[in-house]
N, C-alpha and C. Protein backbone atom coordinates (compact mmCIF):
# COMPACT_ATOMS: atom_id res chain seq x y z
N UNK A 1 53.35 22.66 -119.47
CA UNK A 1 52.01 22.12 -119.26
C UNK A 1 51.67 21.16 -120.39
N UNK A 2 50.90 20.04 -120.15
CA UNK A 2 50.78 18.72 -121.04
C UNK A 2 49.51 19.64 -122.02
N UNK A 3 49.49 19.00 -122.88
CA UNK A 3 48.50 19.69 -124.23
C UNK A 3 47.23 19.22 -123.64
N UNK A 4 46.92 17.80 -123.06
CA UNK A 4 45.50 17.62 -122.34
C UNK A 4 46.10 17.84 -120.88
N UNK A 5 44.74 17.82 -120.11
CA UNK A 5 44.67 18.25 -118.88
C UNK A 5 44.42 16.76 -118.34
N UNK A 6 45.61 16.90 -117.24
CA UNK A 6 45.65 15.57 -116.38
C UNK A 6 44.46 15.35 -115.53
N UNK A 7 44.23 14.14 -115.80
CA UNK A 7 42.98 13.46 -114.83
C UNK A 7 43.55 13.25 -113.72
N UNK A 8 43.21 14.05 -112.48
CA UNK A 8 43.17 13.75 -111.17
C UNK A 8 42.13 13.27 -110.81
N UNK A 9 41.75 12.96 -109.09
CA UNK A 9 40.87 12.20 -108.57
C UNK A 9 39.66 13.55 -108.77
N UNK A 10 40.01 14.66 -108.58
CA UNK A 10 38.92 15.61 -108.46
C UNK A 10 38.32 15.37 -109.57
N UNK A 11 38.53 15.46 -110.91
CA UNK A 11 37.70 15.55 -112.20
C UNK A 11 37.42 14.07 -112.88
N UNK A 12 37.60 12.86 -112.37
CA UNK A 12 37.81 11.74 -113.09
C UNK A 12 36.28 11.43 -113.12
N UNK A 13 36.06 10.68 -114.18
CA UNK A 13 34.73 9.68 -114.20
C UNK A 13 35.40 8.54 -112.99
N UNK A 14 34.05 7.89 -113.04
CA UNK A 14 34.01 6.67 -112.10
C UNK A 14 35.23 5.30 -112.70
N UNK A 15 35.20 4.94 -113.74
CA UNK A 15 36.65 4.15 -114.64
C UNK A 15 37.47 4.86 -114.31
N UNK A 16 38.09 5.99 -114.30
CA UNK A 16 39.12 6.88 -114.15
C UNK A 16 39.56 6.99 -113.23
N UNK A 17 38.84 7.12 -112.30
CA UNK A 17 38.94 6.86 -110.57
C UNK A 17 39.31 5.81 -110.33
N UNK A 18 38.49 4.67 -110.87
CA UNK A 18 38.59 3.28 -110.23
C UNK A 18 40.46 3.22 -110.75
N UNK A 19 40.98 3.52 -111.94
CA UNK A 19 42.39 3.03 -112.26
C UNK A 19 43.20 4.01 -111.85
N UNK A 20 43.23 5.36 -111.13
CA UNK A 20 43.74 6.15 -110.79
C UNK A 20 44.38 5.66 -109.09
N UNK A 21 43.17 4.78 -108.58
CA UNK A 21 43.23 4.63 -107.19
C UNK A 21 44.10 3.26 -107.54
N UNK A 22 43.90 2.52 -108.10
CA UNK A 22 44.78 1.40 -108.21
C UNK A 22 46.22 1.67 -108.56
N UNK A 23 46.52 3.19 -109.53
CA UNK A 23 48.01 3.81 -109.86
C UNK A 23 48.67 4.20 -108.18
N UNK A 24 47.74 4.40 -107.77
CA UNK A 24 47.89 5.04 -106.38
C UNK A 24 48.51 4.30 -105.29
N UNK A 25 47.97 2.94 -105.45
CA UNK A 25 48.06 2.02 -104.13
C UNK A 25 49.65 1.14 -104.59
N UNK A 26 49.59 1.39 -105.85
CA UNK A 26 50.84 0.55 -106.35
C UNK A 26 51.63 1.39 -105.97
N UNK A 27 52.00 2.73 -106.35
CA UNK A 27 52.59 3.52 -106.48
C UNK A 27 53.20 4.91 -105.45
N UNK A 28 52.15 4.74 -104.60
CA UNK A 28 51.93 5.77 -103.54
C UNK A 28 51.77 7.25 -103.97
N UNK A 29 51.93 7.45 -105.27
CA UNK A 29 51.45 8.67 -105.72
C UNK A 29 50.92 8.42 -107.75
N UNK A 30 50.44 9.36 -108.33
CA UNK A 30 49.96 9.42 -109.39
C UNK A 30 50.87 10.26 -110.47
N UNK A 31 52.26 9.56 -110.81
CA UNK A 31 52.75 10.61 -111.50
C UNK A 31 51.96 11.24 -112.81
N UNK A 32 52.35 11.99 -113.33
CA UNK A 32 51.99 13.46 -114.45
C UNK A 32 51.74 12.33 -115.51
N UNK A 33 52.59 11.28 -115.93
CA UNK A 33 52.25 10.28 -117.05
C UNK A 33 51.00 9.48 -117.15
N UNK A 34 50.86 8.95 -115.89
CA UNK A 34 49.60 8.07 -115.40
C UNK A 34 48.43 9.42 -115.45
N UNK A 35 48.69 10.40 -115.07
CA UNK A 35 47.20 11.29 -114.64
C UNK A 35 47.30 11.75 -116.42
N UNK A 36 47.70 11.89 -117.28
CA UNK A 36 47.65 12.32 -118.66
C UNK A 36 46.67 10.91 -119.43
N UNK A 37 47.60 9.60 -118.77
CA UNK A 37 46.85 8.37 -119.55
C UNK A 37 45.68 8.20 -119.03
N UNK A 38 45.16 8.38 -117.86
CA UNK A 38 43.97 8.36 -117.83
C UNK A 38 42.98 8.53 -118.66
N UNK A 39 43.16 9.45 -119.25
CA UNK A 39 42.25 9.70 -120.29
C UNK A 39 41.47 8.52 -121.11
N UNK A 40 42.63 7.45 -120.91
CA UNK A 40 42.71 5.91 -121.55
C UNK A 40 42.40 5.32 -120.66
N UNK A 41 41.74 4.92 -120.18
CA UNK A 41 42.05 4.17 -118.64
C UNK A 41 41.88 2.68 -119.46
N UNK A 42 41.75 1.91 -119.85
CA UNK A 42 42.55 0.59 -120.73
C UNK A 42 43.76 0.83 -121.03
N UNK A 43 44.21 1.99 -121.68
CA UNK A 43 46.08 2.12 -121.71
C UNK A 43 46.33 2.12 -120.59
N UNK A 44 46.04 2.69 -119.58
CA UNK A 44 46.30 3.16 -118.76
C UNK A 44 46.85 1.63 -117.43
N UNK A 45 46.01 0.93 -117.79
CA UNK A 45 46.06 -0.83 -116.96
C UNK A 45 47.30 -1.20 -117.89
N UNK A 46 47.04 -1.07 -119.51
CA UNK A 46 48.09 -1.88 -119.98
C UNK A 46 49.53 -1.28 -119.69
N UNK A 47 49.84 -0.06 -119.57
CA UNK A 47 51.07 0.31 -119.21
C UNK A 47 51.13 -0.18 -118.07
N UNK A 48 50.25 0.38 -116.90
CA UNK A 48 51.00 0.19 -116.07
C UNK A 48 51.22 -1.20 -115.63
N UNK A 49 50.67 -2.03 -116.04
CA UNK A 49 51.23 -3.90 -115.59
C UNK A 49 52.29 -3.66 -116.50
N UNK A 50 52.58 -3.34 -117.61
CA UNK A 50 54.17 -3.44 -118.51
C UNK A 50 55.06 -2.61 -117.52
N UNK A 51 54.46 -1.45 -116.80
CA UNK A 51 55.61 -0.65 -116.09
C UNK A 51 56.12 -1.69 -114.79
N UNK A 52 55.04 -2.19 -113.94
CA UNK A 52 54.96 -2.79 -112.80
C UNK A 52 56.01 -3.89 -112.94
N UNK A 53 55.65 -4.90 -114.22
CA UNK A 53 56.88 -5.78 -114.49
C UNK A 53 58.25 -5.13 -114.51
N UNK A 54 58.55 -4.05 -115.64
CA UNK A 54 59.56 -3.60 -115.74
C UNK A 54 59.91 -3.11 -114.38
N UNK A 55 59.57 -2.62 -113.44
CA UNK A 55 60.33 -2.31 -111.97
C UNK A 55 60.04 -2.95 -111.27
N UNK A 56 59.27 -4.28 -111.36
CA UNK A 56 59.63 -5.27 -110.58
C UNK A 56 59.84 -6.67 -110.34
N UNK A 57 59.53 -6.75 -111.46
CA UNK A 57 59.68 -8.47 -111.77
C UNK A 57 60.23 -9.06 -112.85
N UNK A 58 61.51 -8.16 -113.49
CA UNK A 58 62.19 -8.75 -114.11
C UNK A 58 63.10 -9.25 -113.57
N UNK A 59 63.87 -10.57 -114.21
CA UNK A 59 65.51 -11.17 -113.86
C UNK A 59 66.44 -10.63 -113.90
N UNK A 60 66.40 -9.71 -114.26
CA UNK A 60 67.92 -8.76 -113.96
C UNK A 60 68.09 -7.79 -112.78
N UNK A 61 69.01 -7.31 -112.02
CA UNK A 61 68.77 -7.09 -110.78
C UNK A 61 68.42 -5.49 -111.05
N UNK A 62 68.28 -4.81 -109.63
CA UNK A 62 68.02 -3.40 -109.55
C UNK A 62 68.51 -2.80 -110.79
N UNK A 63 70.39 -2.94 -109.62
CA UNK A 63 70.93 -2.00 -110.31
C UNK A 63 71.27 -1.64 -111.90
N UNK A 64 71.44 -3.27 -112.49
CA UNK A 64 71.81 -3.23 -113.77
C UNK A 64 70.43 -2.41 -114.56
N UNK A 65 69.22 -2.76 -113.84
CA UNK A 65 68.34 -2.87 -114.54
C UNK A 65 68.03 -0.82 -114.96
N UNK A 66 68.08 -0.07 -113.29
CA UNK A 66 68.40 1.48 -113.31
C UNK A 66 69.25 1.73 -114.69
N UNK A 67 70.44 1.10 -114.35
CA UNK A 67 71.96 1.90 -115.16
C UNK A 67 71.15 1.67 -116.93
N UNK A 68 70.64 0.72 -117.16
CA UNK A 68 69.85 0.22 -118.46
C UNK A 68 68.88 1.26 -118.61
N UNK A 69 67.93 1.67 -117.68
CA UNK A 69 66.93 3.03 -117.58
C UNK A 69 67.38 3.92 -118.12
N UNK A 70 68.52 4.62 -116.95
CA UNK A 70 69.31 5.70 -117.19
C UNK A 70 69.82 5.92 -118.39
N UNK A 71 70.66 5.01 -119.11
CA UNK A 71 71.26 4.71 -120.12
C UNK A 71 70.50 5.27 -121.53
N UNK A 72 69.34 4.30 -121.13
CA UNK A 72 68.00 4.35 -122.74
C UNK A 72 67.44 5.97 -122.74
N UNK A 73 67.51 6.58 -121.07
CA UNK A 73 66.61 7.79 -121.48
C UNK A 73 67.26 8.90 -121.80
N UNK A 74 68.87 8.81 -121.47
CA UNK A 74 69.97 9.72 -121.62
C UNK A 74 70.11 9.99 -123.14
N UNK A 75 70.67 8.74 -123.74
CA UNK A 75 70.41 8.86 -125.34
C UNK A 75 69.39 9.28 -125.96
N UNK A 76 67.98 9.05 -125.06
CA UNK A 76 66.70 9.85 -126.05
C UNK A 76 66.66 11.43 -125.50
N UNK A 77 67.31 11.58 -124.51
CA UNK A 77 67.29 13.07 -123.85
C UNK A 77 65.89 13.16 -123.64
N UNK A 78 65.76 11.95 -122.29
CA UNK A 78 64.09 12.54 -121.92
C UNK A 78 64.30 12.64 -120.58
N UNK A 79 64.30 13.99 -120.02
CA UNK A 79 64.37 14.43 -118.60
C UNK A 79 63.63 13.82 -117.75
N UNK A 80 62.10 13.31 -118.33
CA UNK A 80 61.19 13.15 -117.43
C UNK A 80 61.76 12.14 -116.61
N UNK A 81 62.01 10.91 -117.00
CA UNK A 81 62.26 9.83 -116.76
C UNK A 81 63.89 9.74 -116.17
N UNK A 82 64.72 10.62 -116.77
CA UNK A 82 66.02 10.66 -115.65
C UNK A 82 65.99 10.95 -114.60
N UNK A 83 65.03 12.08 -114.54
CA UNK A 83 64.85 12.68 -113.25
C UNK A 83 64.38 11.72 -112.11
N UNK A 84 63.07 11.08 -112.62
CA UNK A 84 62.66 10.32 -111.91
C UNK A 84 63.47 8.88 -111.71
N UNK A 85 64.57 8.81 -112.38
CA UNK A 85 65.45 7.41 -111.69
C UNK A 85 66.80 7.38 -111.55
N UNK A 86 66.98 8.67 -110.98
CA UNK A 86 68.70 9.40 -110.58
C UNK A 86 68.21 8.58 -109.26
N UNK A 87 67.21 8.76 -108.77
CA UNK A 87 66.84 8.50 -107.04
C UNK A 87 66.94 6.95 -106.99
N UNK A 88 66.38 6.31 -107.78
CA UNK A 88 66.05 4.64 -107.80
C UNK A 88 67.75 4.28 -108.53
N UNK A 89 67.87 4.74 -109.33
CA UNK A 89 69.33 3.97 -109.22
C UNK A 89 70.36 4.31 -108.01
N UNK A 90 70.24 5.32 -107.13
CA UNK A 90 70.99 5.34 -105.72
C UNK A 90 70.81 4.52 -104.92
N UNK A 91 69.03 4.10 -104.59
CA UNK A 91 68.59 3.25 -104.17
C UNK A 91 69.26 1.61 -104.56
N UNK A 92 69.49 1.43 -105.70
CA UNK A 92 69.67 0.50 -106.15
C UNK A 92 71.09 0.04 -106.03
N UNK A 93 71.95 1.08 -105.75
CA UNK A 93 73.57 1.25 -105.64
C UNK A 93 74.25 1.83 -106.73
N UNK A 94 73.21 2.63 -107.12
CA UNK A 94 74.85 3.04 -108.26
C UNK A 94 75.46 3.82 -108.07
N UNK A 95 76.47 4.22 -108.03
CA UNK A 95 77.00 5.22 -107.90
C UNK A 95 76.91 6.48 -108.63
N UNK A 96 77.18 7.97 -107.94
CA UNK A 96 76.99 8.70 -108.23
C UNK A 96 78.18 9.19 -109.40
N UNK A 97 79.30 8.65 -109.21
CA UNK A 97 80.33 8.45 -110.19
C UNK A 97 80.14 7.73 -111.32
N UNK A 98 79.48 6.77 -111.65
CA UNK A 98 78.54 5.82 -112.93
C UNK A 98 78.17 6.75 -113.71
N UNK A 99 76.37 7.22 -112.54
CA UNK A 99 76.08 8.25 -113.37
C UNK A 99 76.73 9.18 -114.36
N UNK A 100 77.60 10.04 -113.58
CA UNK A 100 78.33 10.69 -114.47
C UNK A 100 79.10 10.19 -115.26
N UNK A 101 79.83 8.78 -115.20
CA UNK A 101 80.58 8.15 -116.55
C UNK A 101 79.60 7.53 -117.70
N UNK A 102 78.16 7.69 -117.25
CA UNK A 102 77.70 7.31 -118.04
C UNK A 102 77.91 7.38 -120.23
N UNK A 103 77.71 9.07 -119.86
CA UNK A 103 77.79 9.12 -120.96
C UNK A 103 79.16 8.57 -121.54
N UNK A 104 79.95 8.44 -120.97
CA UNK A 104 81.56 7.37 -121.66
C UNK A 104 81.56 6.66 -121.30
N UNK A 105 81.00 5.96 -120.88
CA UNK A 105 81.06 4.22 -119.87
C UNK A 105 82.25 3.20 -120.81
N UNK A 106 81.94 3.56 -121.75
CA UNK A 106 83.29 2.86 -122.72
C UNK A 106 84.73 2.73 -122.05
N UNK A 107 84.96 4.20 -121.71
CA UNK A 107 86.49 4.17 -121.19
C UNK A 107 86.47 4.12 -119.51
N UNK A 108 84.90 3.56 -118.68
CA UNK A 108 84.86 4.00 -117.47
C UNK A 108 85.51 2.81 -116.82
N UNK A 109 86.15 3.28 -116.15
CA UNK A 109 86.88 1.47 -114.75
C UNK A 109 85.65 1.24 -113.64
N UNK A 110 84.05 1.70 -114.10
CA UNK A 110 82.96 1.51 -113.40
C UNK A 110 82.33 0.71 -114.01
N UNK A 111 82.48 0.46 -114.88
CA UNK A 111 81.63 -0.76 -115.96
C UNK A 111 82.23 -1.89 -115.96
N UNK A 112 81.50 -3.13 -115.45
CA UNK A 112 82.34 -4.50 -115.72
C UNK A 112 81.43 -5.32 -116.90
N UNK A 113 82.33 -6.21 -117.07
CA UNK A 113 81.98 -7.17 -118.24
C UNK A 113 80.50 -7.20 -118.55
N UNK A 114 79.50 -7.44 -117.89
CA UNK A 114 78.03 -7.66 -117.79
C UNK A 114 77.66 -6.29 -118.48
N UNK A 115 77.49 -5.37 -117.07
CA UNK A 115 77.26 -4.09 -117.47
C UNK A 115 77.34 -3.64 -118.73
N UNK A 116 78.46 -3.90 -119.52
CA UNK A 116 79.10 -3.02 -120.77
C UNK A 116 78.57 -3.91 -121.60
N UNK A 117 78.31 -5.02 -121.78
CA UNK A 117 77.42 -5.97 -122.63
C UNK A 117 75.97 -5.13 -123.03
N UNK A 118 75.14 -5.11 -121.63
CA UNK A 118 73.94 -4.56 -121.52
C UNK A 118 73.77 -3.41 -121.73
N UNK A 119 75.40 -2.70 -121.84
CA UNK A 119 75.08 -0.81 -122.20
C UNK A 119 75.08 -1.22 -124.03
N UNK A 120 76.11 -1.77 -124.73
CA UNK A 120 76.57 -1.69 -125.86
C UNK A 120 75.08 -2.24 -126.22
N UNK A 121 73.88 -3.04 -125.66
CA UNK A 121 72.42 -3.59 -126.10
C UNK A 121 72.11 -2.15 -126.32
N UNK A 122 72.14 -1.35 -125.40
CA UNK A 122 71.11 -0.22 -124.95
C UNK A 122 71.52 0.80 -126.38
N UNK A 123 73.12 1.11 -125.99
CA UNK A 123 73.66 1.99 -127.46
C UNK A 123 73.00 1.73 -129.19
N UNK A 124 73.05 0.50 -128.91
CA UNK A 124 73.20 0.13 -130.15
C UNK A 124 71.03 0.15 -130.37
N UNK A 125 70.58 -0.39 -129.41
CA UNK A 125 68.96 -0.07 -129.86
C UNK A 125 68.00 0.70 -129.36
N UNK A 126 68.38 1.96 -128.01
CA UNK A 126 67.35 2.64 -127.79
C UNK A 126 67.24 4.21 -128.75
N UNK A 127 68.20 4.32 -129.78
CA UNK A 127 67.32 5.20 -130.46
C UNK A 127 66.87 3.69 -132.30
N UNK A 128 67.24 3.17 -132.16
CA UNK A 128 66.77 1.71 -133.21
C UNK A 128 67.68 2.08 -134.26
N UNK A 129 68.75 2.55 -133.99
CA UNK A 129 70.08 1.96 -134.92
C UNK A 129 70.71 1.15 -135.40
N UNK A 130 70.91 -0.05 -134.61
CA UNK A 130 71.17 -1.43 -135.02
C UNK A 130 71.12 -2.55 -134.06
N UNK A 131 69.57 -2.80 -133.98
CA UNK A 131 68.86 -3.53 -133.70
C UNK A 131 69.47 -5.14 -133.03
N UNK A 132 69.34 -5.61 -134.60
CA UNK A 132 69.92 -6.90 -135.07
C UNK A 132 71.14 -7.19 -134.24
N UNK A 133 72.48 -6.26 -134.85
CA UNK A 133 73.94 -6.73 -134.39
C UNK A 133 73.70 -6.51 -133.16
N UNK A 134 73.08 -5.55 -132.15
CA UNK A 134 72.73 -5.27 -130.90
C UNK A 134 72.21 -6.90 -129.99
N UNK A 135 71.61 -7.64 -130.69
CA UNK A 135 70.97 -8.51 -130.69
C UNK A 135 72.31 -9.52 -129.57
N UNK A 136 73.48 -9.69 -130.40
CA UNK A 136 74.74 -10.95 -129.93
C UNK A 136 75.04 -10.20 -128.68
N UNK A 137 74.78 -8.62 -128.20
CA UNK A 137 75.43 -8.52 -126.90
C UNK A 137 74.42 -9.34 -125.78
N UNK A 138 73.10 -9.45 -126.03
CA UNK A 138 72.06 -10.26 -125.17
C UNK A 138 72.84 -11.96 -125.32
N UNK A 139 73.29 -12.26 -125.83
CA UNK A 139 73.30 -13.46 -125.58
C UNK A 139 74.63 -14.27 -124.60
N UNK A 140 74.83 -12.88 -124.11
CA UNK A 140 76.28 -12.77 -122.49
C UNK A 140 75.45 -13.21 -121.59
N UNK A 141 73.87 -13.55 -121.59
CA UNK A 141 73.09 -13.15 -120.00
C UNK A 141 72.24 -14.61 -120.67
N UNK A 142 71.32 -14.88 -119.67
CA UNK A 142 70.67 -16.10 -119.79
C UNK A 142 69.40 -15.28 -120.15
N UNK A 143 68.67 -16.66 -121.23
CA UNK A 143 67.55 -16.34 -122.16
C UNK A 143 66.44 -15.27 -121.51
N UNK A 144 66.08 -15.61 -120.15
CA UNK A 144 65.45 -14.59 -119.37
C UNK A 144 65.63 -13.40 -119.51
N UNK A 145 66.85 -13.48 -119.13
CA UNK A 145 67.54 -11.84 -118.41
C UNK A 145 67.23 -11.17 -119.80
N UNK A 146 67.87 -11.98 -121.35
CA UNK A 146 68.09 -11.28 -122.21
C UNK A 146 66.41 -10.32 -122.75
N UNK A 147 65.82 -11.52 -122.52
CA UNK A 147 64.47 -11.03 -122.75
C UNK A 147 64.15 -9.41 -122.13
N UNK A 148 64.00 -9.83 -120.68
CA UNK A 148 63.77 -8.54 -119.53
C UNK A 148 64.48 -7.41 -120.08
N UNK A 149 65.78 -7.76 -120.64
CA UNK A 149 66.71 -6.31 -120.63
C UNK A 149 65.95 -6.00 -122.04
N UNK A 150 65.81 -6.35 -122.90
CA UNK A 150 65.08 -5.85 -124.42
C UNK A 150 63.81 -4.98 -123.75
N UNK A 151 62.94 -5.77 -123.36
CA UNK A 151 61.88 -5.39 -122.71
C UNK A 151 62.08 -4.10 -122.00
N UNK A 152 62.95 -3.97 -121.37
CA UNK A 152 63.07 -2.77 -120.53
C UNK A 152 63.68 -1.66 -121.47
N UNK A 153 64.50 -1.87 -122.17
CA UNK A 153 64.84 -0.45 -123.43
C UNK A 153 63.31 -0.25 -123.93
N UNK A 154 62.53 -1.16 -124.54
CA UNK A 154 61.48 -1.19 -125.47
C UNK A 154 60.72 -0.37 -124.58
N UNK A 155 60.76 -0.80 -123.00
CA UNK A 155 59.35 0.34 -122.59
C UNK A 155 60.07 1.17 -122.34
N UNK A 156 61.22 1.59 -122.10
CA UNK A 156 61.48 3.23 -121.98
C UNK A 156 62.06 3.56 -123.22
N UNK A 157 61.76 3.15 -124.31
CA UNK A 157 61.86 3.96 -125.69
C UNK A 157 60.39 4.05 -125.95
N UNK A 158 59.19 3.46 -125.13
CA UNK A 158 57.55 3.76 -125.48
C UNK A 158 57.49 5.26 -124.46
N UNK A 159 57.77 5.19 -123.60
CA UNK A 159 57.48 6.02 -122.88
C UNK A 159 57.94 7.73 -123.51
N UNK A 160 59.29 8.27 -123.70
CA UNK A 160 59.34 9.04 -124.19
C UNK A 160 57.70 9.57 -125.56
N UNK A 161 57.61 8.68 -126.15
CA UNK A 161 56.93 8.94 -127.13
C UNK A 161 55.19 9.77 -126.55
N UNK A 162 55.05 9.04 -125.12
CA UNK A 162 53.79 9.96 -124.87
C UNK A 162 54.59 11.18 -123.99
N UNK A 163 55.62 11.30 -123.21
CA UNK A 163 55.97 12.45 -122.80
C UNK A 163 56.16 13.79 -123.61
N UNK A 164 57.08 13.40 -124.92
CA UNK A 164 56.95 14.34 -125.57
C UNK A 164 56.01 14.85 -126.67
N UNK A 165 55.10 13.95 -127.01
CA UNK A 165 53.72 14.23 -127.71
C UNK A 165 52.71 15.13 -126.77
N UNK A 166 52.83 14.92 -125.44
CA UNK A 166 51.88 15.63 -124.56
C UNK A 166 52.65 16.87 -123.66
N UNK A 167 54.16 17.12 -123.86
CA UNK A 167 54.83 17.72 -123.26
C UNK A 167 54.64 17.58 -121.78
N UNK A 168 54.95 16.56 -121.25
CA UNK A 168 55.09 16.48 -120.02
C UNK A 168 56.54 16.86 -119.18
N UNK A 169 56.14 17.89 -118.46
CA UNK A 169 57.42 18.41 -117.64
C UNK A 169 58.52 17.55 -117.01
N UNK A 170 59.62 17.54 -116.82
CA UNK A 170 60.10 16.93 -115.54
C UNK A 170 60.19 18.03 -114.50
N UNK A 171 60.31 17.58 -113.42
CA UNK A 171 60.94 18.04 -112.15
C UNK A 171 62.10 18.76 -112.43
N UNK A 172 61.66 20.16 -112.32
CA UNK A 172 63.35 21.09 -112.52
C UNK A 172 63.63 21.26 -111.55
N UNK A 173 63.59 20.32 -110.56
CA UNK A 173 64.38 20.70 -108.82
C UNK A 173 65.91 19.62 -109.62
N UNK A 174 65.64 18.59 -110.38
CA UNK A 174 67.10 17.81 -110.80
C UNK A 174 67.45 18.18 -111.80
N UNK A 175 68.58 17.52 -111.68
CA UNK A 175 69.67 18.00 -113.17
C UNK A 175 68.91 17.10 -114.32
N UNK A 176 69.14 17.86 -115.32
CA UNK A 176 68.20 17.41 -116.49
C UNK A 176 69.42 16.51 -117.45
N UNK A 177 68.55 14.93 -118.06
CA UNK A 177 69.92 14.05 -118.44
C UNK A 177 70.75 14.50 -119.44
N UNK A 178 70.92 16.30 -120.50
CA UNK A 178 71.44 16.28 -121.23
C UNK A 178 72.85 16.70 -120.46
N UNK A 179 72.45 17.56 -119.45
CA UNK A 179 74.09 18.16 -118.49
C UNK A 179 75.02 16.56 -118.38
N UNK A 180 74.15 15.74 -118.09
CA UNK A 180 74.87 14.52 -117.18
C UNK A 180 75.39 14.13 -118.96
N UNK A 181 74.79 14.05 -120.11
CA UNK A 181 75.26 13.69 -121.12
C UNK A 181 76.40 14.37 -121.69
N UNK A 182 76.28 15.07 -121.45
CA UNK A 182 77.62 16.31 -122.16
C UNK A 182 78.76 16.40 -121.23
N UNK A 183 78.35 16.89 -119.71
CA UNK A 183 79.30 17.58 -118.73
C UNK A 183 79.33 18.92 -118.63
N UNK A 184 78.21 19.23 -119.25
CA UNK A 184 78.33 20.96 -119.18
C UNK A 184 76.79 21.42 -119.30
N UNK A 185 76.94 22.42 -118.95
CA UNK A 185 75.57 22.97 -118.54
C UNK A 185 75.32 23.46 -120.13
């Protein structure tokens, strides 16, 4: 259970409502993150246009963009967010064999040239190890893309930070990303 109590439609002020129903119409539902930010409802707009871009209007495609998700939240070991994009990277095509090479993608014959560029970005800066040298694998992709893909580690290295400050659950109906990190329960 989150340390504050999620704003649903039942208990919201009138601001709270008004950005809850807009999480809604984008989204078709109100996940546990959005009903916690409420509380903010100005954070609450500013994430979610940073989230909205990040899943949908960046230059890099679906899939790379999932395997980059997957990738950033595996290394921070944040369930919430694996859980919720095991489904969108299927959607997107990845394979269910990826997934699991994830955590070695180094030695995987599932990773091509691009891909392994954009993982060695992800390795090297979603826990902020080395930033900088991380920096020359972006410059395989055009100035855009490189942008979008930074952008997209940066918001799912923000995100952990309110999940686990507020303890927000994941979904224990899925496998949680440390099994998929290790190989073992």
């Amino acid at each position: 259970m989150a340390q504050l109590k999620y704003v649903r439609e039942d208990i919201a002020d009138a601001t709270q409502a008004s950005v809850i129903a807009s999480v809604i119409a984008d989204r078709g539902s109100l996940p546990d993150i959005c009903a916690l930010m409420a509380h903010s409802p100005q954070g609450l707009v500013a994430y979610e246009g940073f989230s909205r871009f990040v899943r949908t209007s960046t230059s890099i495609d679906n899939r790379l963009r999932e395997i980059i998700i997957l990738r950033t939240v595996q290394l921070l070991g944040i369930d919430y967010e694996w859980k919720r994009h095991l489904q969108l990277a299927a959607a997107a095509g990845v394979s269910d064999e990826l997934i699991a090479d994830l955590a070695s993608w180094g030695t995987s014959s599932l990773v091509d040239a691009r891909t392994a560029a954009a993982l060695r970005f992800v390795d090297r800066t979603a826990t902020g190890a080395d930033s900088q040298a991380a920096g020359e694998e972006l410059m395989k992709f055009s100035p855009t893309e490189a942008v979008d893909i930074a952008l997209v580690v940066g918001f799912y290295r923000l995100v952990p930070v309110v999940v686990t400050a507020f303890n927000i659950a994941a979904d224990d109906r899925l496998p949680p990303a440390h099994i998929c990190m290790t190989g073992v329960d």
